[in-house]
Protein backbone atom coordinates (compact mmCIF):
# COMPACT_ATOMS: atom_id res chain seq x y z
CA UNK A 1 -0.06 14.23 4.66
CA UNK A 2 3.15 12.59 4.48
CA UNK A 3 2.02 8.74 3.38
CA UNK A 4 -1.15 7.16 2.03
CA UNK A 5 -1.60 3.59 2.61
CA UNK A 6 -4.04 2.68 0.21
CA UNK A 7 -5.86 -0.94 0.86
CA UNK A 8 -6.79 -2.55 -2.58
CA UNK A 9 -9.84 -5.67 -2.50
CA UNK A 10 -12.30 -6.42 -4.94
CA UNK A 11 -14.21 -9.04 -3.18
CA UNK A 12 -14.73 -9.81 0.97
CA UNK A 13 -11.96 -12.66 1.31
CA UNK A 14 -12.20 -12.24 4.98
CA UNK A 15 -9.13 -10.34 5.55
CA UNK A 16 -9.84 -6.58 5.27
CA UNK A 17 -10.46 -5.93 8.78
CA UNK A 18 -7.12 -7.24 10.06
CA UNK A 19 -5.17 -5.45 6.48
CA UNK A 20 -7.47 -1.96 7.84
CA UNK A 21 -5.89 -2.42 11.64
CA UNK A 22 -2.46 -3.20 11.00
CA UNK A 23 -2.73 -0.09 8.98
CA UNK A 24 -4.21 2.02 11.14
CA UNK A 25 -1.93 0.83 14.42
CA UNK A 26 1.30 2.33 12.80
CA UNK A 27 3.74 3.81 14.95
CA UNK A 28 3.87 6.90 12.66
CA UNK A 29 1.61 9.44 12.65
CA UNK A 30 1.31 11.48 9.67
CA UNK A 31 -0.46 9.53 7.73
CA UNK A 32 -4.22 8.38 5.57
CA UNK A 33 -5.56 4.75 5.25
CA UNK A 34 -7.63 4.57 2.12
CA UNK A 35 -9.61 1.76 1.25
CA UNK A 36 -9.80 1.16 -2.97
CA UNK A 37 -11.78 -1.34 -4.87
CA UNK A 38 -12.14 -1.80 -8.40
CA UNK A 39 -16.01 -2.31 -8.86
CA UNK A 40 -17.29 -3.05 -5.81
CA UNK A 41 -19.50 -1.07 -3.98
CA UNK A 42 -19.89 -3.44 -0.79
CA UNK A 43 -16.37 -3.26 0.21
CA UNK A 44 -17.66 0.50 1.00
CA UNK A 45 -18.91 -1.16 4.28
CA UNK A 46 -14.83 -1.50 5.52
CA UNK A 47 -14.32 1.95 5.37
CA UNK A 48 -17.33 3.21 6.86
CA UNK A 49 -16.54 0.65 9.94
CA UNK A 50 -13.35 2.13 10.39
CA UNK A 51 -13.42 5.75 9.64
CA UNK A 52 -11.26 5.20 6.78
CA UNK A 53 -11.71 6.95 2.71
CA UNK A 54 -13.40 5.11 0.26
CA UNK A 55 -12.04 5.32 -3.62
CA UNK A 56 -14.66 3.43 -5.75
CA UNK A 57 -13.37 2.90 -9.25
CA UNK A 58 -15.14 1.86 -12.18
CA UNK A 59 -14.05 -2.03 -12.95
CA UNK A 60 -10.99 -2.37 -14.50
CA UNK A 61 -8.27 -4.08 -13.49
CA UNK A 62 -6.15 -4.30 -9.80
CA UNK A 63 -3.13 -2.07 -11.41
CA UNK A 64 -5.82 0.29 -12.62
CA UNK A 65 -8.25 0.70 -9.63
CA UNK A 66 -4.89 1.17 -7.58
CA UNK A 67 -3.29 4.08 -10.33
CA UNK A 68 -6.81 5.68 -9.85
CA UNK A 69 -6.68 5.67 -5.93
CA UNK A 70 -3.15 7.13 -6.09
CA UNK A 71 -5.03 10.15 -8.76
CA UNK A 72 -7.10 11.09 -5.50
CA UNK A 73 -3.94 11.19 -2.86
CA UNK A 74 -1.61 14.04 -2.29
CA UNK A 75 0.83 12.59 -0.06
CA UNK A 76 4.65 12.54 -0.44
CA UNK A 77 4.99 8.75 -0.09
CA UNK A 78 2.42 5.59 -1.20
CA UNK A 79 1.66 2.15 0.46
CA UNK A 80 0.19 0.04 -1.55
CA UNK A 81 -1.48 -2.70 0.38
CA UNK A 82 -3.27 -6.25 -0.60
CA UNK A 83 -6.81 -7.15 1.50
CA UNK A 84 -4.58 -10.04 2.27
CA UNK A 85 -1.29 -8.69 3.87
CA UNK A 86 -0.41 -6.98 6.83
CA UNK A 87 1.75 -4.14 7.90
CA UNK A 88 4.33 -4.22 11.03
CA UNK A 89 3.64 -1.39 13.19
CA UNK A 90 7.14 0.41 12.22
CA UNK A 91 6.56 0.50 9.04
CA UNK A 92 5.94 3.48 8.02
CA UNK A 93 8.52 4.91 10.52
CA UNK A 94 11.23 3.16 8.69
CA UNK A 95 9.69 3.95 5.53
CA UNK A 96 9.55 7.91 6.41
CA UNK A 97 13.12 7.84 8.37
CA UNK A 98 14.77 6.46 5.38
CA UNK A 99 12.98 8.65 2.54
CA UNK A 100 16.37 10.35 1.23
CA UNK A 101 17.72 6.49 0.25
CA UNK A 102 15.41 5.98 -2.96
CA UNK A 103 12.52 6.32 -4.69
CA UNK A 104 11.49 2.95 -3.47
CA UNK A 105 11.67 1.14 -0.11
CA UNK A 106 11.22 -2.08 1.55
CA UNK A 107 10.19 -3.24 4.77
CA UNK A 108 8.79 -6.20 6.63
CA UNK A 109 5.06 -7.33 5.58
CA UNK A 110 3.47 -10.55 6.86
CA UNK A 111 1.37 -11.75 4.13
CA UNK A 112 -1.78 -13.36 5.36
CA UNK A 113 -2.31 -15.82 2.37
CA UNK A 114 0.13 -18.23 3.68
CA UNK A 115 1.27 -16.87 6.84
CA UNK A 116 4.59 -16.40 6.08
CA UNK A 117 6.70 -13.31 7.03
CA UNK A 118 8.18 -11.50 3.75
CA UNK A 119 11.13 -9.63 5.69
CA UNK A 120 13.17 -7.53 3.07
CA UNK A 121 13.77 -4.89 5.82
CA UNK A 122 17.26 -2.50 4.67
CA UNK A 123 16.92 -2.96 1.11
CA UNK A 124 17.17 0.46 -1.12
CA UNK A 125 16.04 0.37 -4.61
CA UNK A 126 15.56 3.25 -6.99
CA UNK A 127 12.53 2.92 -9.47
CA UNK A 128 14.86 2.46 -12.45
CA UNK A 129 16.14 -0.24 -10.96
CA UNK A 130 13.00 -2.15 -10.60
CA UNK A 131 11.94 -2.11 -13.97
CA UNK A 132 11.16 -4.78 -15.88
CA UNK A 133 9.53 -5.25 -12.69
CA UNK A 134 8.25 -8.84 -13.82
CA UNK A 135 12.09 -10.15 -13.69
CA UNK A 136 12.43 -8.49 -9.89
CA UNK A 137 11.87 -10.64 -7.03
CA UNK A 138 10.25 -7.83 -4.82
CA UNK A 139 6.84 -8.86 -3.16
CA UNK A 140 4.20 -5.61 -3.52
CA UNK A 141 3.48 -6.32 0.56
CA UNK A 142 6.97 -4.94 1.37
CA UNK A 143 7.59 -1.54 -0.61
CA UNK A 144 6.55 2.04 -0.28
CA UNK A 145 7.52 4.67 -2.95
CA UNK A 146 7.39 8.61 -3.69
CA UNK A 147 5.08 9.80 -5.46
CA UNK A 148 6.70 11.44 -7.32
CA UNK A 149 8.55 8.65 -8.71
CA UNK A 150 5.11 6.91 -9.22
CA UNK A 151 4.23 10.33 -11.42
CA UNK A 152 7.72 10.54 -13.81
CA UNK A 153 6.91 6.20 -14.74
CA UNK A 154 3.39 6.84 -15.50
């Protein structure tokens, strides 16, 4: 498997179905959806509907249930994806045909909270260069990184 795109929702905002299908209709085709929730056995119900892995952690926290979903994946590249946001059908094309630019990469998302388009599409960041990440202006919607970046920060 060359990306996972793991969904991450806690409670049924009303959004997972469309979050699920724009995952599922990418234009790529090497790749897993997972769905991930941090406590929540209902959201089980998503996955099930669509085909789609479940990853039930115990509750914690969204950074931890997502770390734990990322444990049970074995892909090259990860997607991390909100209930609430939305993936462009070429995204994980562009992701995958731009791999050898950095540990980290951007993309177009549409994020569903206030319908507006978060287009950071060409940007290359390395991991490094993210962190702190709470004084970078990079919206979660939009990146994609390696793995094994994600396993040499912890």
């Amino acid at each position: 498997m060359k990306v996972s795109v793991i969904i991450q929702g806690f409670k049924d905002r009303g959004f997972f179905d469309q979050s699920i299908k724009s995952a599922l209709n990418q234009e790529f085709d090497d790749f897993e959806v997972v769905l991930s929730s941090d406590g929540n056995p209902d959201i089980k119900s998503y996955a099930d509907k669509y085909g789609i892995r479940f990853i039930l952690s115990q509750p914690m926290n969204h950074s931890g249930s997502v770390n734990n979903a990322i444990k049970n994946t074995d892909s090259e590249w990860i997607k991390v994806l909100d209930d609430d946001d939305l993936m462009k059908p070429d995204f994980l094309q562009n992701v995958w045909d731009n791999r050898h630019k950095g540990d980290l990469l951007q993309g177009d998302a549409i994020l569903l909270k206030g319908d507006q388009l978060a287009s950071y599409k060409g940007k290359e960041i390395t991991i490094k260069s993210l962190l702190p990440i709470g004084t970078n202006p990079i919206n979660w919607a939009t990146v994609a990184f390696k793995r094994e970046a994600f396993n040499a920060v912890g």
